[in-house]
Every structure is written in structure tokens, then in C-alpha cells.
N, C-alpha and C. Protein backbone atom coordinates (compact mmCIF):
# COMPACT_ATOMS: atom_id res chain seq x y z
N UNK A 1 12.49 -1.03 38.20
CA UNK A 1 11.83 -1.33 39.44
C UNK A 1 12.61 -0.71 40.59
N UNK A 2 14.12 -0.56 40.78
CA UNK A 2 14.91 0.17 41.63
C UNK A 2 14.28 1.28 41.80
N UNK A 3 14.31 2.24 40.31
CA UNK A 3 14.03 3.47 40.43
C UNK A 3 12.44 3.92 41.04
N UNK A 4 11.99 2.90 40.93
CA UNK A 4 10.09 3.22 41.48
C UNK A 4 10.50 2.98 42.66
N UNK A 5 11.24 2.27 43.43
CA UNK A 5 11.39 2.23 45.09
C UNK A 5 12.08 3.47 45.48
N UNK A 6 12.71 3.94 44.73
CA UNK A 6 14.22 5.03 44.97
C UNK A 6 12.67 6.36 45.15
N UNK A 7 11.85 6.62 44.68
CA UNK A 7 10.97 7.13 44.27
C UNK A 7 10.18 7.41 45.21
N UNK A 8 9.52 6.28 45.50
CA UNK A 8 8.44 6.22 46.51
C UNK A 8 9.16 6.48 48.00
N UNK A 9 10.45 5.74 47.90
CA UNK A 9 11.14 6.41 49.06
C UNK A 9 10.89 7.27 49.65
N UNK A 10 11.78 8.58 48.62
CA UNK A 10 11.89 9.79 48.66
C UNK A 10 10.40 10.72 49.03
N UNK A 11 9.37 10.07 48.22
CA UNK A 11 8.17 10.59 48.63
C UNK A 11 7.63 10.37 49.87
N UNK A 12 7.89 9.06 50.18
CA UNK A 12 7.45 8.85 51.54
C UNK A 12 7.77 9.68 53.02
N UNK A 13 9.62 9.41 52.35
CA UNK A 13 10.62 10.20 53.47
C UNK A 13 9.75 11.47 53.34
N UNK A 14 9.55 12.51 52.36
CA UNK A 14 9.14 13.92 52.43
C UNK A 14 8.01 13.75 53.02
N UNK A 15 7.19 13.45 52.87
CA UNK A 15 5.52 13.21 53.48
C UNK A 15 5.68 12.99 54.83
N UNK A 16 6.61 11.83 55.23
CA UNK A 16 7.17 11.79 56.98
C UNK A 16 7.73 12.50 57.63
N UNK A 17 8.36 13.53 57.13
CA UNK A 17 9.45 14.62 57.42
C UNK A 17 8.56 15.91 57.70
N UNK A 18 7.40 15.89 56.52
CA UNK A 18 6.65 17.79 56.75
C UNK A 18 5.72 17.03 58.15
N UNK A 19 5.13 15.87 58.35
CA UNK A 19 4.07 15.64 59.41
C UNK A 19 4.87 15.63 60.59
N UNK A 20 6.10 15.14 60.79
CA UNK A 20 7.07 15.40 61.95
C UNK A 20 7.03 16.87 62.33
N UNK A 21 7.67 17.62 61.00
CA UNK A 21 8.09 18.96 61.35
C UNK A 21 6.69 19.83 61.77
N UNK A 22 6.16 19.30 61.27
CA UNK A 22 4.55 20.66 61.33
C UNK A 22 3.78 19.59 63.31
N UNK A 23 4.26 18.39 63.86
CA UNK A 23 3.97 18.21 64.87
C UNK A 23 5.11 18.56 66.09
N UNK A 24 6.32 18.89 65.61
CA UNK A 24 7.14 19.15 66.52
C UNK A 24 7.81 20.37 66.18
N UNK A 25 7.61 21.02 65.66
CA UNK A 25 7.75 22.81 65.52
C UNK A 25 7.61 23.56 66.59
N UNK A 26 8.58 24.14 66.79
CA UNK A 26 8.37 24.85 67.97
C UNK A 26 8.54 26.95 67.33
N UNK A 27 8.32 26.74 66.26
CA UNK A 27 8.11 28.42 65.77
C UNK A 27 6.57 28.22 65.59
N UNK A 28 5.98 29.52 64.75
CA UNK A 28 4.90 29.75 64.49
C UNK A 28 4.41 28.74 63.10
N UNK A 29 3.14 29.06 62.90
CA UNK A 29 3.01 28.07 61.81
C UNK A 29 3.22 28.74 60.61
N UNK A 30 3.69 29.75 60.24
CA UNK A 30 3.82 30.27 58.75
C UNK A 30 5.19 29.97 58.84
N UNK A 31 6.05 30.00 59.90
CA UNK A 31 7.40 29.42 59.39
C UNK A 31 7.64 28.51 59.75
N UNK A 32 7.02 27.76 59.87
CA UNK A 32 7.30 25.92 59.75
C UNK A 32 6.83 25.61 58.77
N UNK A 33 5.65 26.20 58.27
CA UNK A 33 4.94 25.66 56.63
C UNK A 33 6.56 26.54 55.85
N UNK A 34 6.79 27.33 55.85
CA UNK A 34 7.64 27.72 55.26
C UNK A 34 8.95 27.32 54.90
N UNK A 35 9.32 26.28 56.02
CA UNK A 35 10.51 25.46 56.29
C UNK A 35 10.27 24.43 55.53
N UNK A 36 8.46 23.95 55.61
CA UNK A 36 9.12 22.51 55.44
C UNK A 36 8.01 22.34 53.54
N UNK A 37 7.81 24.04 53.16
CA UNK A 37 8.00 24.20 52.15
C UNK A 37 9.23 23.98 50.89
N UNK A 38 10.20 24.84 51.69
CA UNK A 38 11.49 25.05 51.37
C UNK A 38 12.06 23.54 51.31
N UNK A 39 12.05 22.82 52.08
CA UNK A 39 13.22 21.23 52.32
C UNK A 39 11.93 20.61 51.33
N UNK A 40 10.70 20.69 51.38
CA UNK A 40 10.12 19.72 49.89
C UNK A 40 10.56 20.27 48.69
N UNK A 41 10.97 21.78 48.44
CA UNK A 41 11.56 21.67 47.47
C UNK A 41 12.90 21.30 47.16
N UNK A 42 13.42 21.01 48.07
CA UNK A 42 14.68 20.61 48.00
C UNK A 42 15.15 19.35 47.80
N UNK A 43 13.89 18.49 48.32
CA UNK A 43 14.09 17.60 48.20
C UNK A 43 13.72 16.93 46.21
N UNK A 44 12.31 17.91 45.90
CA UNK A 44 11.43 17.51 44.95
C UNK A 44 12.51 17.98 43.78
N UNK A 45 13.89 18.76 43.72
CA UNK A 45 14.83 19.14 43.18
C UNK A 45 15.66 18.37 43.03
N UNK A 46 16.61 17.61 44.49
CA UNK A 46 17.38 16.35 44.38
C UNK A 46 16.36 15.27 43.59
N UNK A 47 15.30 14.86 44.01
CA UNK A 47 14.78 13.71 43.35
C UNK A 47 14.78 14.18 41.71
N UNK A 48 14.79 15.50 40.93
CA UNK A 48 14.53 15.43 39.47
C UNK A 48 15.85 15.13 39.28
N UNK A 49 16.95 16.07 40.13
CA UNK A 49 18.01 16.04 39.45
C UNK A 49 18.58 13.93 39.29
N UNK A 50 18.35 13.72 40.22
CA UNK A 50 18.14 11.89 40.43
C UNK A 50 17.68 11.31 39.32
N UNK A 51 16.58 11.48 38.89
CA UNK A 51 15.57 11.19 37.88
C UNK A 51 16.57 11.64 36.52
N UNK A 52 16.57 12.43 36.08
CA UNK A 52 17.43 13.24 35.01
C UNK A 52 18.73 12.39 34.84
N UNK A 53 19.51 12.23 36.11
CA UNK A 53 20.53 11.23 36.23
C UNK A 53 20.23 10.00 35.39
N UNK A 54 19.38 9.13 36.32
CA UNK A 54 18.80 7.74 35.67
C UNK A 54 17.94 8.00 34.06
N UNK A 55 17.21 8.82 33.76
CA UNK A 55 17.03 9.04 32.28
C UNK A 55 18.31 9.23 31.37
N UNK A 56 19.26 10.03 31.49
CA UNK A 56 20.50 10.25 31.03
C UNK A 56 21.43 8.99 30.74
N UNK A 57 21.54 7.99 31.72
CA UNK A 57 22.17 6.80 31.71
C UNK A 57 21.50 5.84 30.93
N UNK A 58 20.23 5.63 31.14
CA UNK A 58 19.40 4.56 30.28
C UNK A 58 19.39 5.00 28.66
N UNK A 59 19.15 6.77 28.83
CA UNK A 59 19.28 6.97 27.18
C UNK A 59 20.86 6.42 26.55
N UNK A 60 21.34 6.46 27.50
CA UNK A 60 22.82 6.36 26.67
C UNK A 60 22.99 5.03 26.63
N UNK A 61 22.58 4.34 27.38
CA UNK A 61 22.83 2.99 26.90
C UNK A 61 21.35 2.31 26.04
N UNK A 62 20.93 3.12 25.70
CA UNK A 62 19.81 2.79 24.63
C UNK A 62 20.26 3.07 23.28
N UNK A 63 21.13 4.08 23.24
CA UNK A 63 21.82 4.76 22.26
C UNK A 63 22.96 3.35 21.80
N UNK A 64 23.84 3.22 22.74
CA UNK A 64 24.95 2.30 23.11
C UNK A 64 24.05 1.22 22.34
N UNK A 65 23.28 0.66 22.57
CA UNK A 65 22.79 -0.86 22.35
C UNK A 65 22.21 -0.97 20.88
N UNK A 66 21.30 0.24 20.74
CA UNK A 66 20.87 0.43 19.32
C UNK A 66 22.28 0.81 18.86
N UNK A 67 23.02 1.50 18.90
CA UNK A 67 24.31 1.62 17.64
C UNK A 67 25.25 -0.17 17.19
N UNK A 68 25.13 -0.64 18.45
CA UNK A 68 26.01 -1.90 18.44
C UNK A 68 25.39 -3.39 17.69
N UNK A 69 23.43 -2.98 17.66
CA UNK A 69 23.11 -4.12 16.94
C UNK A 69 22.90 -3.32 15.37
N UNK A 70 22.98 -1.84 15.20
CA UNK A 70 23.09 -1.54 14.08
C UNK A 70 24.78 -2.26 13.16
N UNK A 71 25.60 -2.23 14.19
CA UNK A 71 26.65 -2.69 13.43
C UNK A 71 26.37 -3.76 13.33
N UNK A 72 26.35 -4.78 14.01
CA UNK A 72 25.59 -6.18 14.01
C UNK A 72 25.06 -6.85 12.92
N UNK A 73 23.87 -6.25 12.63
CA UNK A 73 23.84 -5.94 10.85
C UNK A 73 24.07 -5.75 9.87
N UNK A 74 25.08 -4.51 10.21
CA UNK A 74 25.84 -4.23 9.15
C UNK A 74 26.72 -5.48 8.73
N UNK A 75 26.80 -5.99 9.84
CA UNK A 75 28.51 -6.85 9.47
C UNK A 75 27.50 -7.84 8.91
N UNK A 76 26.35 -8.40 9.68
CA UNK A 76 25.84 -9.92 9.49
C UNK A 76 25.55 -9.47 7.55
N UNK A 77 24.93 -7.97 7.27
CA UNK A 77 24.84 -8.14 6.06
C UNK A 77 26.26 -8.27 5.03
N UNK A 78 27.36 -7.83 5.35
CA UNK A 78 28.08 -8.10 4.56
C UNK A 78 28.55 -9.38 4.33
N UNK A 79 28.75 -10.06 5.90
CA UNK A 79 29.18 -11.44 5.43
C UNK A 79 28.25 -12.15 4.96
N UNK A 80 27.32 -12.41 4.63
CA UNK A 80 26.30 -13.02 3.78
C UNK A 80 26.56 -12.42 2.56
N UNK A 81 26.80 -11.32 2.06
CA UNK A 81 26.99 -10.73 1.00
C UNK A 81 28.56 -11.56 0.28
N UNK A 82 29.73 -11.46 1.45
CA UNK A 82 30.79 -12.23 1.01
C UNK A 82 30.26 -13.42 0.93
N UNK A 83 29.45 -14.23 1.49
CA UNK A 83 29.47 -15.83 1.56
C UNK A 83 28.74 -16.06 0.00
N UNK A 84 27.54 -14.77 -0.48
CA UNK A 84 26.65 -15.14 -1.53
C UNK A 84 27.76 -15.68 -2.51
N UNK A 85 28.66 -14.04 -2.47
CA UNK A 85 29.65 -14.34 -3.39
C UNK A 85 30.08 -15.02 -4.08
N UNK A 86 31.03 -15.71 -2.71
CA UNK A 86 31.58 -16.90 -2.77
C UNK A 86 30.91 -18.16 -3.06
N UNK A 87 29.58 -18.09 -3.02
CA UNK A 87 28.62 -19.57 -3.29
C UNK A 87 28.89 -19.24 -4.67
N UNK A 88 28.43 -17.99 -5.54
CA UNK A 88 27.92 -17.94 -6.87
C UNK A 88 29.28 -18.15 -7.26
N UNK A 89 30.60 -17.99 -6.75
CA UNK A 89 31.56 -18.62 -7.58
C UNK A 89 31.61 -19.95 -7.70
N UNK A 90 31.89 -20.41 -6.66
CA UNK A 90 31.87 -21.83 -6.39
C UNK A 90 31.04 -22.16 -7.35
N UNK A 91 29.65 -21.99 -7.66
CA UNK A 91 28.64 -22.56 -8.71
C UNK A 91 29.37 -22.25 -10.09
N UNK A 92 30.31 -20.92 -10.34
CA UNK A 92 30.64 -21.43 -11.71
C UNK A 92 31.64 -22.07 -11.95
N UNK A 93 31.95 -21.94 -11.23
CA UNK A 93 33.44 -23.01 -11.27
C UNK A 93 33.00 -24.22 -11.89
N UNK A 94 32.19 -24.84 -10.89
CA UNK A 94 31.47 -26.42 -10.57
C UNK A 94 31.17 -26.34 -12.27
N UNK A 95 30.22 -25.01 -12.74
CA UNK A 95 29.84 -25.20 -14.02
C UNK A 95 30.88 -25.88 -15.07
N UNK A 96 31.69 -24.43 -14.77
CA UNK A 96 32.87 -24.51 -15.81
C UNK A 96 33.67 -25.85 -15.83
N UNK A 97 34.22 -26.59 -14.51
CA UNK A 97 34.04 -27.74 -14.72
C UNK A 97 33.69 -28.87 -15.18
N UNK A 98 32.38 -28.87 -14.68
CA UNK A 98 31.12 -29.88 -15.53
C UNK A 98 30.94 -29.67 -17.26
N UNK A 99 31.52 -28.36 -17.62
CA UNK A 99 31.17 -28.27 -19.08
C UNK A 99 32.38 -28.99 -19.69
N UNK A 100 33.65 -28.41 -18.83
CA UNK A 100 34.87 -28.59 -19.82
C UNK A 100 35.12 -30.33 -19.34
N UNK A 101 34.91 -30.92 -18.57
CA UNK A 101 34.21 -32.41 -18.60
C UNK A 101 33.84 -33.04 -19.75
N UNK A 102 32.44 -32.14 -19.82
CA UNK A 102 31.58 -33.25 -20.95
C UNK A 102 32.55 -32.79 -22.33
N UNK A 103 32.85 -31.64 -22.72
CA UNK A 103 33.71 -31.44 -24.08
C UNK A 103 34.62 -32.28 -23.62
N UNK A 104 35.34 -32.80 -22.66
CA UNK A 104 36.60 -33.67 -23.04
C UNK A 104 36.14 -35.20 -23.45
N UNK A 105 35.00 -35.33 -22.66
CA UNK A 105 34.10 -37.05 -22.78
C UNK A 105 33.63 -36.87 -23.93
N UNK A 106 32.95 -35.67 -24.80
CA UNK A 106 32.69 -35.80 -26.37
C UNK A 106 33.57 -35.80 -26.82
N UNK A 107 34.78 -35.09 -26.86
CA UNK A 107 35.75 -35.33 -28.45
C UNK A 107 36.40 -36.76 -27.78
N UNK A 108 36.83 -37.37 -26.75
CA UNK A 108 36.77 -38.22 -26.70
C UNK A 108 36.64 -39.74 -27.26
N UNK A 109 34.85 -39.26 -27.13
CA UNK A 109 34.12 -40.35 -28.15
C UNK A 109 34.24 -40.34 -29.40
N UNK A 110 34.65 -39.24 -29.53
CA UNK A 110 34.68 -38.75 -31.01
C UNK A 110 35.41 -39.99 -32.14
């Protein structure tokens, strides 16, 4: 939303600037159209190079943001990957436990 005001600004300012210059010119009119040819392009030049600026920055932090929730992922998948792990041990343990249990409660009874 900055950049649409930064924008319209600039357009406005130029549009206010050639109706000034082409009412208060004091040369002929092919070189005042010519002048205030020249300063719209100058201006319509600063505003890309502006523009180019603000595209350049947003890509990079688009870049920046997508790389950082790619790691994000990465990590959230591994630690789930360590935690699976660690559950499916824990479960044999618990097994191995529970088995060597009941063999001690059977010979036991035995």
C-alpha cells in the first residue's frame, strides 16, 4: 500500500509539473514540450529504477522466508522422525518387559 502512494505520487507530481511548465514557459512550445518531455522521462526512469528497488527487496525476502520455513520442516520432520523413534523403542522395551514378566510369573507357578 506504501508503494501505490509512492506511485501515484510520483505520477501526480509529473502530471503537475508538465501543466505548470507548459503554463509558465517562457521559450517556444517545441522546447518546452521538449523539456518537459525529457524531466517525464526522467522522472518515469527514477520511478522504475524505485520500482525495481522495491521488487528486488520483496523478492529477497520472499526468497528469505520461503528458505526459512523450508528449514522449518525440515527440522519439524526430523524431530518427529527422532520422537517416532524413540516411541517405537519405548514400545519394545515396554514389550520386552511385559514378556520377560509373564515368563518369570509362569515358571514361577510352575
Amino acid at each position: 500500500m506504501k508503494a501505490d502512494k509512492i506511485i501515484l505520487g510520483v505520477l501526480g507530481g509529473v502530471a503537475v509539473g508538465a501543466l505548470l511548465g507548459v503554463l509558465f514557459a517562457p521559450e517556444k512550445g517545441d522546447k518546452t514540450r521538449k523539456k518537459i518531455m525529457d524531466k517525464s522521462n526522467d522522472y518515469a526512469d527514477e520511478l522504475k529504477d524505485k520500482l525495481d528497488t522495491l521488487l528486488g527487496t520483496i523478492n529477497k525476502k520472499y526468497e528469505k522466508i520461503w528458505s526459512e520455513g523450508e528449514n522449518l520442516i525440515a527440522e519439524g520432520k526430523s524431530k518427529f522422525g527422532d520422537a517416532k523413534h524413540e516411541g517405537e523403542t519405548l514400545i519394545a522395551e515396554g514389550k520386552s518387559k511385559f514378556y520377560d514378566a509373564k515368563n518369570e510369573i509362569k515358571n514361577t507357578s510352575i
